[in-house]
N, C-alpha and C. Protein backbone atom coordinates (compact mmCIF):
# COMPACT_ATOMS: atom_id res chain seq x y z
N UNK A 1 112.46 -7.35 135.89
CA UNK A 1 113.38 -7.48 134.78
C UNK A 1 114.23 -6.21 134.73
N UNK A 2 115.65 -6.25 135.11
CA UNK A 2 115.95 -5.06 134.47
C UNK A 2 116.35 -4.33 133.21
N UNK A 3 116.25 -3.33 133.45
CA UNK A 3 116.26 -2.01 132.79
C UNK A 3 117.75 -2.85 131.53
N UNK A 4 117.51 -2.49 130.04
CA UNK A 4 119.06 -2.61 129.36
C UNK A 4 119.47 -1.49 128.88
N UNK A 5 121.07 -1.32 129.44
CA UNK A 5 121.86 0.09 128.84
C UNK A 5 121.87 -0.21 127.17
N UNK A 6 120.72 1.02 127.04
CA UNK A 6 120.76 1.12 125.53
C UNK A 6 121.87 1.47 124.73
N UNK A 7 122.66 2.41 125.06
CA UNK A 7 124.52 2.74 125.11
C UNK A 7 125.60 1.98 124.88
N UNK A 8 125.40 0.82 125.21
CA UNK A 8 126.13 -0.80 125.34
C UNK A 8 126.41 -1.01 124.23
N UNK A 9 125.28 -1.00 123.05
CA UNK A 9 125.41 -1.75 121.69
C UNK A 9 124.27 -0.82 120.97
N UNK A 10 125.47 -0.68 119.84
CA UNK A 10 124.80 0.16 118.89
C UNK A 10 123.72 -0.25 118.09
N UNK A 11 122.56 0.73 117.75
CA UNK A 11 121.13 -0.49 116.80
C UNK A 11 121.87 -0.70 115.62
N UNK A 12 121.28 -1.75 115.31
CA UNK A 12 121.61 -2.53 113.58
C UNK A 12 121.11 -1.24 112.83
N UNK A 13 122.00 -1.32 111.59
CA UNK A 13 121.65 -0.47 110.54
C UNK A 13 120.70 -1.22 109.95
N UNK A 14 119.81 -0.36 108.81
CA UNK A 14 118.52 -0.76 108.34
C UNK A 14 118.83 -1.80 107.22
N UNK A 15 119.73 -1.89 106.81
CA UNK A 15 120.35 -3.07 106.05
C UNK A 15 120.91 -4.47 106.49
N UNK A 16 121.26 -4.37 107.73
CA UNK A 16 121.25 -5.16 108.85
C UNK A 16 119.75 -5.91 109.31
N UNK A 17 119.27 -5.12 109.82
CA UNK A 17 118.06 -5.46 110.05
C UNK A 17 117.35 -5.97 108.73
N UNK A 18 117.41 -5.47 107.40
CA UNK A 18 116.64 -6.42 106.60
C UNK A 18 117.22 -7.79 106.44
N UNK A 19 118.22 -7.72 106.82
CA UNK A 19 119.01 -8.99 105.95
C UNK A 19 118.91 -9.79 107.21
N UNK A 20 118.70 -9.75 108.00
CA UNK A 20 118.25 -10.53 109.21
C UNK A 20 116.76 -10.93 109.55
N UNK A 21 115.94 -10.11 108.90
CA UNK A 21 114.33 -10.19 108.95
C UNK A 21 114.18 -10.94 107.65
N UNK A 22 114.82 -11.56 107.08
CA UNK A 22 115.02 -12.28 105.04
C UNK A 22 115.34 -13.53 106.20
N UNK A 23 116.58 -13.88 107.09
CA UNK A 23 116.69 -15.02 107.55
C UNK A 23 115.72 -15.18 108.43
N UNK A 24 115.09 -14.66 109.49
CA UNK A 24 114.20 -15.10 109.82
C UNK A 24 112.90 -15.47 109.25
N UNK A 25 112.71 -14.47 107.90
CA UNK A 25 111.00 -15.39 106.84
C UNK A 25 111.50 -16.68 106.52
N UNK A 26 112.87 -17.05 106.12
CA UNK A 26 112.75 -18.39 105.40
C UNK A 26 112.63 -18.90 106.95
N UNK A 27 112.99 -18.91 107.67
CA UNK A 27 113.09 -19.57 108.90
C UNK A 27 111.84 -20.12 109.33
N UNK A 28 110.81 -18.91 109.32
CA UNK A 28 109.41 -19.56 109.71
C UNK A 28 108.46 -19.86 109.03
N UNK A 29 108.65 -19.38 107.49
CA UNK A 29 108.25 -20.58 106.30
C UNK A 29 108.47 -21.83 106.16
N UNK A 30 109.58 -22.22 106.84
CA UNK A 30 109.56 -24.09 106.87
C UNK A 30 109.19 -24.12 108.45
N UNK A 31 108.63 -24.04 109.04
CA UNK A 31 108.31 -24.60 109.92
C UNK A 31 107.11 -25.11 110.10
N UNK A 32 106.38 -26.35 110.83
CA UNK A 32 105.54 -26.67 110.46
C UNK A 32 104.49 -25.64 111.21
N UNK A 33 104.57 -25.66 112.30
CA UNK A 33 103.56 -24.31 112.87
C UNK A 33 103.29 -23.22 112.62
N UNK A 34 103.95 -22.93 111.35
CA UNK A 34 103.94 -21.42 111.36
C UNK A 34 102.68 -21.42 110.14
N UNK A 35 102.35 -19.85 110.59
CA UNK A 35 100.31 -19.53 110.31
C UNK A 35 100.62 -18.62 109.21
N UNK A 36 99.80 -18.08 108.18
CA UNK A 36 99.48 -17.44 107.15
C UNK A 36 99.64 -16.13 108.25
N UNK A 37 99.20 -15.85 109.59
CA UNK A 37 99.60 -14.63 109.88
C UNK A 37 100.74 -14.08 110.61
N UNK A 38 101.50 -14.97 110.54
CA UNK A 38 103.02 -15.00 110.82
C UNK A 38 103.97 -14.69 109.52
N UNK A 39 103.34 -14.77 109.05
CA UNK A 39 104.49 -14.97 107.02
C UNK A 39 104.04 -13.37 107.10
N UNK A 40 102.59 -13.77 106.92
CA UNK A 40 102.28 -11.94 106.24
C UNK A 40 102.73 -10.88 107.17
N UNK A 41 103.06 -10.87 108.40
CA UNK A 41 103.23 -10.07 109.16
C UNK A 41 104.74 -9.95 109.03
N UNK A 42 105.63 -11.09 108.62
CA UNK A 42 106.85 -10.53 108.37
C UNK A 42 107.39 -10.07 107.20
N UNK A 43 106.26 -10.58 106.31
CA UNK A 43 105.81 -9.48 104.77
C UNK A 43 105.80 -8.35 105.15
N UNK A 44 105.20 -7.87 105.67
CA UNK A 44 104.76 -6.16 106.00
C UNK A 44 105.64 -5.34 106.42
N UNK A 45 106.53 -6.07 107.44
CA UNK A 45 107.50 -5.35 108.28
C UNK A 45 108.70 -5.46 106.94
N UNK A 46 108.47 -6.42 105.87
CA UNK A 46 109.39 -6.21 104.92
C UNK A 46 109.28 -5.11 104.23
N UNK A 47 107.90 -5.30 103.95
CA UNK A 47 107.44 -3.95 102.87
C UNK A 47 108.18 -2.55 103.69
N UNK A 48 107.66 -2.44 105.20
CA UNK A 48 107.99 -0.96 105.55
C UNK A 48 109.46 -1.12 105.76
N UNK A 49 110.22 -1.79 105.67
CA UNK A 49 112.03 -2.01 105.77
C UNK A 49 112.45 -1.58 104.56
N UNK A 50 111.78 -2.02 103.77
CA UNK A 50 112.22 -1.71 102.08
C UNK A 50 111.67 0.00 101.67
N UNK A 51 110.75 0.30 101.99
CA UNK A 51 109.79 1.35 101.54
C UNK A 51 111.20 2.52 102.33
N UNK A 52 111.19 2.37 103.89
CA UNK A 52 112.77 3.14 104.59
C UNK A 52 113.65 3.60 103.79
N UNK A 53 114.55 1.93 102.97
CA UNK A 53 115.81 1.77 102.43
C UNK A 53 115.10 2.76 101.41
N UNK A 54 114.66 2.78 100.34
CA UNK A 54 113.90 3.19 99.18
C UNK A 54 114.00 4.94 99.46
N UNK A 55 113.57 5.34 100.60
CA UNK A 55 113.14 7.13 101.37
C UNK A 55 114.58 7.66 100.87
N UNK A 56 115.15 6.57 101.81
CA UNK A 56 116.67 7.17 102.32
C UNK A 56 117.64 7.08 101.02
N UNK A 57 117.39 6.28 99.94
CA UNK A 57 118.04 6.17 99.13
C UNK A 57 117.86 7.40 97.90
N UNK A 58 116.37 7.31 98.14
CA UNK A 58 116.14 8.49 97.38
C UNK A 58 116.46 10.20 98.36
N UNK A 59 116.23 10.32 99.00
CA UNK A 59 116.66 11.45 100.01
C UNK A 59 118.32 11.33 99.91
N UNK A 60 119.25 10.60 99.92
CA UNK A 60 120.84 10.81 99.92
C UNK A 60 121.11 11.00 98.63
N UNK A 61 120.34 10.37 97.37
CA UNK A 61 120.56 10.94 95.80
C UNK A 61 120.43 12.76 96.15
N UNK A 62 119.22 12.72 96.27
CA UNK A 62 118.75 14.26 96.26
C UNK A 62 119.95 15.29 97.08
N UNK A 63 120.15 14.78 98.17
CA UNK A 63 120.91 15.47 99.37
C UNK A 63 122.25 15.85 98.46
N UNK A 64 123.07 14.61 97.50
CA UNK A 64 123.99 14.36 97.00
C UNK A 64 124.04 15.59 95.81
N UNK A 65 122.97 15.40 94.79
CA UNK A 65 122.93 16.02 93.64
C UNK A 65 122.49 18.15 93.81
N UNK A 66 121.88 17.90 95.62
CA UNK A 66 122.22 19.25 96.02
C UNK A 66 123.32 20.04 96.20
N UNK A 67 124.27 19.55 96.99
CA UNK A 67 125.48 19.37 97.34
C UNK A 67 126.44 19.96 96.46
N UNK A 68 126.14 19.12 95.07
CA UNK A 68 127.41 19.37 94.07
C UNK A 68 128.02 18.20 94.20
N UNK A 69 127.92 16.67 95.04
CA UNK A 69 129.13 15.83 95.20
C UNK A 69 128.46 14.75 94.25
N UNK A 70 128.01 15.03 93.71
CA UNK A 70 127.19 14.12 92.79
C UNK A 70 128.92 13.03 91.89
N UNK A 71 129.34 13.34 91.68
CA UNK A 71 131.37 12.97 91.71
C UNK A 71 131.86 12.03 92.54
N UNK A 72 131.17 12.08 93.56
CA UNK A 72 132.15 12.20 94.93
C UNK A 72 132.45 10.58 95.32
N UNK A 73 133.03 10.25 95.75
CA UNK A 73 133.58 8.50 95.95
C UNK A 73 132.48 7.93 97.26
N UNK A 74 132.18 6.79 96.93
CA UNK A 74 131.10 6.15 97.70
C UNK A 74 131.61 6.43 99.57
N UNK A 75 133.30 6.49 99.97
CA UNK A 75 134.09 6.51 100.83
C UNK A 75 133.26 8.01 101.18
N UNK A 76 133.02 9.02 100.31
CA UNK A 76 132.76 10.53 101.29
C UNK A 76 131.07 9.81 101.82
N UNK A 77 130.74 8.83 101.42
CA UNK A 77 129.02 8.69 102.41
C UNK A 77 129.00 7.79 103.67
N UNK A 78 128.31 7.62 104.37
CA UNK A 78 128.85 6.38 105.48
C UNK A 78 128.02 5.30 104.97
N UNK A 79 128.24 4.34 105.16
CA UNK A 79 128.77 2.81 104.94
C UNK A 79 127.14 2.85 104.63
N UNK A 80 126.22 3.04 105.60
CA UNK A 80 125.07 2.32 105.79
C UNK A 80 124.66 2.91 104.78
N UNK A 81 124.68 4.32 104.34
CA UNK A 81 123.82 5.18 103.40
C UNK A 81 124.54 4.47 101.91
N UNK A 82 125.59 4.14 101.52
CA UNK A 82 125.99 3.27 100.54
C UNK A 82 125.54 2.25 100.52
N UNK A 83 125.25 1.08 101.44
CA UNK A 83 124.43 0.08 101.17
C UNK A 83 123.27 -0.08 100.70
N UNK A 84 122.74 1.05 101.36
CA UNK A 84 121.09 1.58 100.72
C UNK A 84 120.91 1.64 99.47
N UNK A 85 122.06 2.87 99.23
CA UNK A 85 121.93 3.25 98.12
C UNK A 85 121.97 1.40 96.87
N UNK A 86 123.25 1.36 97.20
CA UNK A 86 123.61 -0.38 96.26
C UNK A 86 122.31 -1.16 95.96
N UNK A 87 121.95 -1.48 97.65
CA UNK A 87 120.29 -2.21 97.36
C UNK A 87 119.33 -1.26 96.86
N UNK A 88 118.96 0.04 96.61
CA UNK A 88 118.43 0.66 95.61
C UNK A 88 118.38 0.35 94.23
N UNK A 89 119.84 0.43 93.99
CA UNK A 89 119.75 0.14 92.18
C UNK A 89 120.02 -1.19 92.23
N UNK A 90 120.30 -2.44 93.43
CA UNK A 90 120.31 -3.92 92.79
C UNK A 90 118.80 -4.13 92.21
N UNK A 91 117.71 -3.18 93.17
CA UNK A 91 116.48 -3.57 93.17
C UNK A 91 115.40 -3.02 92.79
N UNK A 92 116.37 -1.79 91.94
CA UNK A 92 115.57 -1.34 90.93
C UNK A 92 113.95 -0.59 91.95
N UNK A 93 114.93 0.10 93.22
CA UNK A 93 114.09 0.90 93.85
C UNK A 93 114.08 2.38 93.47
């Protein structure tokens, strides 16, 4: 098998990746084969996806309110660290 240029394509941001690991649980919740340790296992990998978003959301507050930019327009953070942040307070992380 070969080798893939990791360089090629950039990894999904962690907001990406949850919102794609959300379509794949409903996905294998209706299926008829799918096992109690298939659900919970994509439970878990939810929990530690969320627990991430949650670090980082709280670590870019902190980083922010060090700073002084605590002011500052969502445009001075990059995209992904704003999404975090958003799904933070949609979810009351």
């Amino acid at each position: 098998m070969p080798k893939e240029d990791d360089a090629t394509e950039p990894l999904p941001s962690l907001s990406d990746a949850l919102k794609a690991l959300i379509i794949v649980q409903r996905f294998v919740e209706h299926q008829e084969d799918a096992t109690a340790d298939d659900i919970a296992l994509l439970h878990r990998i939810e929990r530690k996806f969320n627990l991430r978003a949650s670090k980082a959301c709280k670590q870019s507050t902190l980083d922010r309110w060090i700073t002084g930019a605590r002011g500052s327009s969502d445009s001075a953070l990059s995209a992904s660290v704003c999404a975090i942040i958003r799904y933070c307070d949609t979810n009351r992380l």
